[in-house]
PDB file of N, CA and C in Angstrom:
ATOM      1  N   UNK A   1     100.360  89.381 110.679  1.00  0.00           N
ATOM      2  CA  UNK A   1      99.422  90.210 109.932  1.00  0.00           C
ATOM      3  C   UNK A   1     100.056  90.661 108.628  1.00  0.00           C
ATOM      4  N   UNK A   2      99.172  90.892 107.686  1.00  0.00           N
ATOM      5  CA  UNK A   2      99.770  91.502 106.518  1.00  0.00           C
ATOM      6  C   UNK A   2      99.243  92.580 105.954  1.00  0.00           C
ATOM      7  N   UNK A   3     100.604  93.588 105.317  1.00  0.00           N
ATOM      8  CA  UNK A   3     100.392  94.745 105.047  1.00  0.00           C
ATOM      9  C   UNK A   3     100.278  94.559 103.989  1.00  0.00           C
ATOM     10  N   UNK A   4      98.613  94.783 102.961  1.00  0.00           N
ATOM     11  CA  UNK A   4      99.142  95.273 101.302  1.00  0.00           C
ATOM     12  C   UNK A   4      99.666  96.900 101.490  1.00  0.00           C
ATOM     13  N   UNK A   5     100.516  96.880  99.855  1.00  0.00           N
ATOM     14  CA  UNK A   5     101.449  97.728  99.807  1.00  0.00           C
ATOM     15  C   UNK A   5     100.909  98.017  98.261  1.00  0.00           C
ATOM     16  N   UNK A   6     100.410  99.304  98.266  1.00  0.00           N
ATOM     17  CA  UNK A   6      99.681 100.142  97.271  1.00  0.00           C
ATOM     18  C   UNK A   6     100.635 100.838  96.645  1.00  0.00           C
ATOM     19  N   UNK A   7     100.923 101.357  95.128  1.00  0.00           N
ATOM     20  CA  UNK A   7     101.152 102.594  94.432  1.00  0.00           C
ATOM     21  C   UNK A   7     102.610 102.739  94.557  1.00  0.00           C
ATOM     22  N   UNK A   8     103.130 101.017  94.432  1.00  0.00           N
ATOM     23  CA  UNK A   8     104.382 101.264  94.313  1.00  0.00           C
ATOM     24  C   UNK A   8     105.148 101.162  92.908  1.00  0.00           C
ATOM     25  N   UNK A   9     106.782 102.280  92.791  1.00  0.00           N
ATOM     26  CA  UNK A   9     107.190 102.741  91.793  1.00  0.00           C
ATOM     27  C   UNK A   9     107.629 101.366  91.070  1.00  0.00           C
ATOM     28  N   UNK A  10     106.863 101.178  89.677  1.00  0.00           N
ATOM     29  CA  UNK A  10     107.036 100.253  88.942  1.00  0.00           C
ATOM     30  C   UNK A  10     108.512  99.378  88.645  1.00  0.00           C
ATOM     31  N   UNK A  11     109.003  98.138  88.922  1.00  0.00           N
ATOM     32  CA  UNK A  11     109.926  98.037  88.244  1.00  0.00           C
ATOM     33  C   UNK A  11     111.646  98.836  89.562  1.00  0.00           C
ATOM     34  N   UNK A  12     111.293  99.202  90.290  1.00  0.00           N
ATOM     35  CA  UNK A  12     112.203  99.901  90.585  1.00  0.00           C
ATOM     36  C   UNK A  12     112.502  99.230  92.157  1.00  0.00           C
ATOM     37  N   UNK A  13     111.808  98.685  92.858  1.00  0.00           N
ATOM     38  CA  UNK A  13     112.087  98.691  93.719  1.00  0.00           C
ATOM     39  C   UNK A  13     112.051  96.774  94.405  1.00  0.00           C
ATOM     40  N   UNK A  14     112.899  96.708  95.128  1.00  0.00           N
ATOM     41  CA  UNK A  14     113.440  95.681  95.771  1.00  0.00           C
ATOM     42  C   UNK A  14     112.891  94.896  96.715  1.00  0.00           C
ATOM     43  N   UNK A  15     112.931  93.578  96.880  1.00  0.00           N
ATOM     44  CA  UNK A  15     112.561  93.120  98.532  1.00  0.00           C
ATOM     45  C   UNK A  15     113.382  93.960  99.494  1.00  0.00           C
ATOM     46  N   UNK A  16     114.675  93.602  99.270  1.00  0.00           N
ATOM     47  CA  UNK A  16     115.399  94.633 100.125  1.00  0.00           C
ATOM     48  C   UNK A  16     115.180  95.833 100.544  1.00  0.00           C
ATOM     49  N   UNK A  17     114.866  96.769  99.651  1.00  0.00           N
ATOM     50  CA  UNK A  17     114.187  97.826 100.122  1.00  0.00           C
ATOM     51  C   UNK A  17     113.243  98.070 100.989  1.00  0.00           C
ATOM     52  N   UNK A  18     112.261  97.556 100.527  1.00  0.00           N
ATOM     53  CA  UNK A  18     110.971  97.409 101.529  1.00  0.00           C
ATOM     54  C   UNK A  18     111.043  96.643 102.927  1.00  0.00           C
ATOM     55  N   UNK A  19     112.345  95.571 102.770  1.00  0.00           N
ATOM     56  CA  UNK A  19     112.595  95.401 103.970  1.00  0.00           C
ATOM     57  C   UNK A  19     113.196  96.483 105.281  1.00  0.00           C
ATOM     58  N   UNK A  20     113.967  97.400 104.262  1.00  0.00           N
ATOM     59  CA  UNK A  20     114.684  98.367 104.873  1.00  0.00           C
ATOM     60  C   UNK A  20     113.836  99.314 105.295  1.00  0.00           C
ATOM     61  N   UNK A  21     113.011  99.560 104.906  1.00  0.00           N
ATOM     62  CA  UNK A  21     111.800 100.180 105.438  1.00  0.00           C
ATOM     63  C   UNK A  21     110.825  99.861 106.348  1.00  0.00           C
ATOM     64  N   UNK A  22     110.713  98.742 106.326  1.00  0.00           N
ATOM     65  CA  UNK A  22     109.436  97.858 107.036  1.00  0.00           C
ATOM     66  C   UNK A  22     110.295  96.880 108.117  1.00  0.00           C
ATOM     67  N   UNK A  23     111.202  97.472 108.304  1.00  0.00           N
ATOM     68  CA  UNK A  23     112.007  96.034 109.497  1.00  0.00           C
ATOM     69  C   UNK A  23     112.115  97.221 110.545  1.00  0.00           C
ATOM     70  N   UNK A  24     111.990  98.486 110.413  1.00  0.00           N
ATOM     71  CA  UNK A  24     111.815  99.193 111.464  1.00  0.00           C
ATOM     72  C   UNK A  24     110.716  99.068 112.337  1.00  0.00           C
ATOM     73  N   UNK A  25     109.840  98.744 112.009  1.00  0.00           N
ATOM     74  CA  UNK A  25     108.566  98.445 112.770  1.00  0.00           C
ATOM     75  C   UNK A  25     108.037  97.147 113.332  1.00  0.00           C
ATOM     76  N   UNK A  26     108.887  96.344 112.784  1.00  0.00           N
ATOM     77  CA  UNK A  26     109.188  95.213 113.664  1.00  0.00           C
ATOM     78  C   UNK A  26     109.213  93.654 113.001  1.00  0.00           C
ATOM     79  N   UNK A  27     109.385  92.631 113.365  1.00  0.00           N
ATOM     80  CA  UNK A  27     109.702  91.295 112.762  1.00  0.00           C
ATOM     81  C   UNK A  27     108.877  91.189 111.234  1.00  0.00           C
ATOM     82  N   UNK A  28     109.894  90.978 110.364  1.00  0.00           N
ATOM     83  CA  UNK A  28     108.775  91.025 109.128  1.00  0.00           C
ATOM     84  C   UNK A  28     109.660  90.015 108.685  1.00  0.00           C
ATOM     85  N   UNK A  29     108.191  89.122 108.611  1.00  0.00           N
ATOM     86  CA  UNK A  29     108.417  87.527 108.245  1.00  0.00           C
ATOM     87  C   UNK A  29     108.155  87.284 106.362  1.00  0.00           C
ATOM     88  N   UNK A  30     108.008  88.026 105.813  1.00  0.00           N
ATOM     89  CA  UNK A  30     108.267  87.600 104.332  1.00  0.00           C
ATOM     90  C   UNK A  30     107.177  88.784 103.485  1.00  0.00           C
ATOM     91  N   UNK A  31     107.906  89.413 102.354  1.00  0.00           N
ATOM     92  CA  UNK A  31     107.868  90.533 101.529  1.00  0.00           C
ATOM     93  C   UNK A  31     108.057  90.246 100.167  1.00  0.00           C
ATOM     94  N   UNK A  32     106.764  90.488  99.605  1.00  0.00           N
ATOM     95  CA  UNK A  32     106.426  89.968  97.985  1.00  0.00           C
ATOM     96  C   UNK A  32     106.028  91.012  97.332  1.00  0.00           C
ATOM     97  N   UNK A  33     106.828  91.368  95.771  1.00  0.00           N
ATOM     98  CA  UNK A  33     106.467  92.348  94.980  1.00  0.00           C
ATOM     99  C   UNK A  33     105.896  92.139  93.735  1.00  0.00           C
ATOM    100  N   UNK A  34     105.178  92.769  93.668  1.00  0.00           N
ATOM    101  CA  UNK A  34     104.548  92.296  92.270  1.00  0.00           C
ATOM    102  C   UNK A  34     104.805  93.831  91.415  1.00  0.00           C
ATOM    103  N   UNK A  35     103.809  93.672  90.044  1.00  0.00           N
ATOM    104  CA  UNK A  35     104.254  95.257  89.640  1.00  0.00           C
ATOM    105  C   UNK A  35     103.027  96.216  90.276  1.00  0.00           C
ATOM    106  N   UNK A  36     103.607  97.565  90.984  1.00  0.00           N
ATOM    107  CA  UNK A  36     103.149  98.149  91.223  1.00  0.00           C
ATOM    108  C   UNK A  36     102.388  98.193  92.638  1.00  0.00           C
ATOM    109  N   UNK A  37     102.154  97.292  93.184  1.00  0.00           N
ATOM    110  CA  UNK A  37     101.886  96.314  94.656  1.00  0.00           C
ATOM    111  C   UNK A  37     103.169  95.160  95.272  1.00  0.00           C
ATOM    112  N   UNK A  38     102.618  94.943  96.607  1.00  0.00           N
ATOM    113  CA  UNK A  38     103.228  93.878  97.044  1.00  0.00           C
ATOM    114  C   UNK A  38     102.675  93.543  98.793  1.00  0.00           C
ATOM    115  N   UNK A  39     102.619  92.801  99.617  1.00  0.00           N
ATOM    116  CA  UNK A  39     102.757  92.827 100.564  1.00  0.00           C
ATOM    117  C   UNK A  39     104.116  92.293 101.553  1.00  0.00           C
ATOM    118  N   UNK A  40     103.495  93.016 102.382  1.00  0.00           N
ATOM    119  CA  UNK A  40     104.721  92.633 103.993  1.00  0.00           C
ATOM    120  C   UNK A  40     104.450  91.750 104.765  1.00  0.00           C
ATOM    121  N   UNK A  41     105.064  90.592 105.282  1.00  0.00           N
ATOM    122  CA  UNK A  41     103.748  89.968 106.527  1.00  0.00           C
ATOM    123  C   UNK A  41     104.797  90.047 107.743  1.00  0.00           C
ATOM    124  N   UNK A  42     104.055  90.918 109.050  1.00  0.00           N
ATOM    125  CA  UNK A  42     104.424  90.857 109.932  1.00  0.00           C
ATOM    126  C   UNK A  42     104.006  89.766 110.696  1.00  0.00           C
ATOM    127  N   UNK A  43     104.507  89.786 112.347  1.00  0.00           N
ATOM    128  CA  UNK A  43     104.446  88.530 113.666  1.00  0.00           C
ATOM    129  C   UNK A  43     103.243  89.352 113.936  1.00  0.00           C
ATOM    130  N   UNK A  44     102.717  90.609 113.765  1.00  0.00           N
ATOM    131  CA  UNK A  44     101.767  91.262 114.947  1.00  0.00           C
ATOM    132  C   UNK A  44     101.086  92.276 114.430  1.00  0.00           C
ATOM    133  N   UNK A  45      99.527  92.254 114.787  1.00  0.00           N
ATOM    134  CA  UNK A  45      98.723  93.407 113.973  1.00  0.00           C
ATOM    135  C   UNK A  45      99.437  94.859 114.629  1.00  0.00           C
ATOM    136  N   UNK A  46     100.087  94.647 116.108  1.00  0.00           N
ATOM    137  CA  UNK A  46     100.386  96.101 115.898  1.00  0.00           C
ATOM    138  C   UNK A  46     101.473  96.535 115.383  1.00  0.00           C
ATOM    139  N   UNK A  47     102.514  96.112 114.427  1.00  0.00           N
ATOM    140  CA  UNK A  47     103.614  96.081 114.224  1.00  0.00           C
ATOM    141  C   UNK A  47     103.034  96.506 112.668  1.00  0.00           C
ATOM    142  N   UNK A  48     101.933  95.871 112.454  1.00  0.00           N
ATOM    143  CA  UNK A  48     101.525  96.051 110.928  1.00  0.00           C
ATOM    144  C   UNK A  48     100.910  97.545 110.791  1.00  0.00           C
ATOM    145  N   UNK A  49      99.883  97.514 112.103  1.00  0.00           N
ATOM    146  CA  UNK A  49      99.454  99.433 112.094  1.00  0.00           C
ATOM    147  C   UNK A  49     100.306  99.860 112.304  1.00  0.00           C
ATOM    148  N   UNK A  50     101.564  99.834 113.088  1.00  0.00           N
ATOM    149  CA  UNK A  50     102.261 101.048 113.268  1.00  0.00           C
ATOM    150  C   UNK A  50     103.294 101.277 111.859  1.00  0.00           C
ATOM    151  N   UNK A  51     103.544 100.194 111.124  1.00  0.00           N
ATOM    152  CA  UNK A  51     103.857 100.817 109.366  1.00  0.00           C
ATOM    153  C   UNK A  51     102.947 101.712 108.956  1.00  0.00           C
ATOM    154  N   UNK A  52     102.127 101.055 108.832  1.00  0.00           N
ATOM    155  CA  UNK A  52     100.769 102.373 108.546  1.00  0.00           C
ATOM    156  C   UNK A  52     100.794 103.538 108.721  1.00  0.00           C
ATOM    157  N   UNK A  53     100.950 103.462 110.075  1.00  0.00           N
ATOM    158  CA  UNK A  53     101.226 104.810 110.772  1.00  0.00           C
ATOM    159  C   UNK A  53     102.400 105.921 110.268  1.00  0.00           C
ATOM    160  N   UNK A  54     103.569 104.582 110.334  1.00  0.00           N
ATOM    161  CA  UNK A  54     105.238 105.604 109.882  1.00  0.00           C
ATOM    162  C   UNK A  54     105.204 105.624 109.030  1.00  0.00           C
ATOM    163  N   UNK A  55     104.503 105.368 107.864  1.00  0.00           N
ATOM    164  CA  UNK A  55     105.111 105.235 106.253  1.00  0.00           C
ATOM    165  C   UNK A  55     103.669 105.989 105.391  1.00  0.00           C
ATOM    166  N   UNK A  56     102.389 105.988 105.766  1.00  0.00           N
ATOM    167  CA  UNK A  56     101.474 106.495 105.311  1.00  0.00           C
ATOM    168  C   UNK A  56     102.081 107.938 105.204  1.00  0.00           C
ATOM    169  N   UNK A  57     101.241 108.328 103.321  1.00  0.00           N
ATOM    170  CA  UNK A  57     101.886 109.955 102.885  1.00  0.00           C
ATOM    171  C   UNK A  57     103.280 110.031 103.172  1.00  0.00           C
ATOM    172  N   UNK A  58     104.382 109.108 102.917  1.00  0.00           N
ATOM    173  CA  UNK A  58     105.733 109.042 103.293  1.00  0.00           C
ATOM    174  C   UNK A  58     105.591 108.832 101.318  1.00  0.00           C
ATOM    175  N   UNK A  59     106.477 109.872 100.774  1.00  0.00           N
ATOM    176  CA  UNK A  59     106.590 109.626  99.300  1.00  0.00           C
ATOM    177  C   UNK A  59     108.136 109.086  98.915  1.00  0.00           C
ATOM    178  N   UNK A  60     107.929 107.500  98.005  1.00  0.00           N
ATOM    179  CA  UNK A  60     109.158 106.846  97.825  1.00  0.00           C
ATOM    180  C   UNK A  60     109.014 107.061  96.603  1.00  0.00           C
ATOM    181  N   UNK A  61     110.632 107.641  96.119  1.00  0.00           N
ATOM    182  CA  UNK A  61     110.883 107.943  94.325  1.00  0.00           C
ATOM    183  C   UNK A  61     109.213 108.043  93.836  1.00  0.00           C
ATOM    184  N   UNK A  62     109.114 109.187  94.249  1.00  0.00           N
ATOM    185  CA  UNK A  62     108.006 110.370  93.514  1.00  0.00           C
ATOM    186  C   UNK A  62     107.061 109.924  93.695  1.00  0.00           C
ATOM    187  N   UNK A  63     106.445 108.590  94.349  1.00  0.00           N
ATOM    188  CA  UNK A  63     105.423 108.079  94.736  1.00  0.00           C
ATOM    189  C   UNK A  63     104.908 107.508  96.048  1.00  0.00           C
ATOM    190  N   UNK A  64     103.280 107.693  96.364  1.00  0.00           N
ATOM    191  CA  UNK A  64     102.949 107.670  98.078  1.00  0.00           C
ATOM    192  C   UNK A  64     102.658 106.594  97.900  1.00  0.00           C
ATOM    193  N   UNK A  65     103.082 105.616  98.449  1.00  0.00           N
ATOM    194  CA  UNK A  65     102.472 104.520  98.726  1.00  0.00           C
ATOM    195  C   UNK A  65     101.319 104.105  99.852  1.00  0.00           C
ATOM    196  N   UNK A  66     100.151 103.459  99.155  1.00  0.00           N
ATOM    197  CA  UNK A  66      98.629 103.219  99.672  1.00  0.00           C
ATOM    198  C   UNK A  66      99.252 101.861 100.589  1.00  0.00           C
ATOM    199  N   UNK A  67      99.102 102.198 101.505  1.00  0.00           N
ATOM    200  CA  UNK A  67      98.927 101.091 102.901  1.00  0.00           C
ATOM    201  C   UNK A  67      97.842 100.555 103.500  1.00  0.00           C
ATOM    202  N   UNK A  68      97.526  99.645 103.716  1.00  0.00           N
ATOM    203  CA  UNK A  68      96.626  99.208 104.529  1.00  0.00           C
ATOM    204  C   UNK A  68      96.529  97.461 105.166  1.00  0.00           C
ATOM    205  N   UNK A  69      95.981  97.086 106.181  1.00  0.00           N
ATOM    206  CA  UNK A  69      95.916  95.409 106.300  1.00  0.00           C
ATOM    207  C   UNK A  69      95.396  94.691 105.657  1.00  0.00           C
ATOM    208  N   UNK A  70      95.538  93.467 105.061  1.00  0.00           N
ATOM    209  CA  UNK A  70      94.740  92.987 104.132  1.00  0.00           C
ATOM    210  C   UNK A  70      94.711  91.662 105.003  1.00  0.00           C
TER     211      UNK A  70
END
């Protein structure tokens, strides 16, 4: 399943990062950034809601990032 990844800090942030964030919730098979967006793709829709879950209203360098499945 894949997570788009909303209202992220321009320019600043990493695959790595977002991996470091998003590998807590479980197998994440490949993570693409663009400016300001990107998605995650997990093995499993529930692995993808439960990011949702842990990271929704979670504010990274001064900004909340908009989650949802796409």
């Amino acid at each position: 399943s894949r997570l788009f990844i909303g209202n992220l800090p321009a320019n600043s942030i990493t695959k790595q990062n977002m991996w470091r964030i998003f590998n807590q919730y479980g197998d994440v098979i490949q993570i693409s950034i663009k400016e300001g967006f990107g998605f995650c793709q997990f093995r499993t829709i529930d692995q993808c809601s439960a990011a949702i879950e842990g990271e929704s209203n979670v504010p990274l360098r001064g900004k909340v990032m908009h989650l949802e499945i796409s």
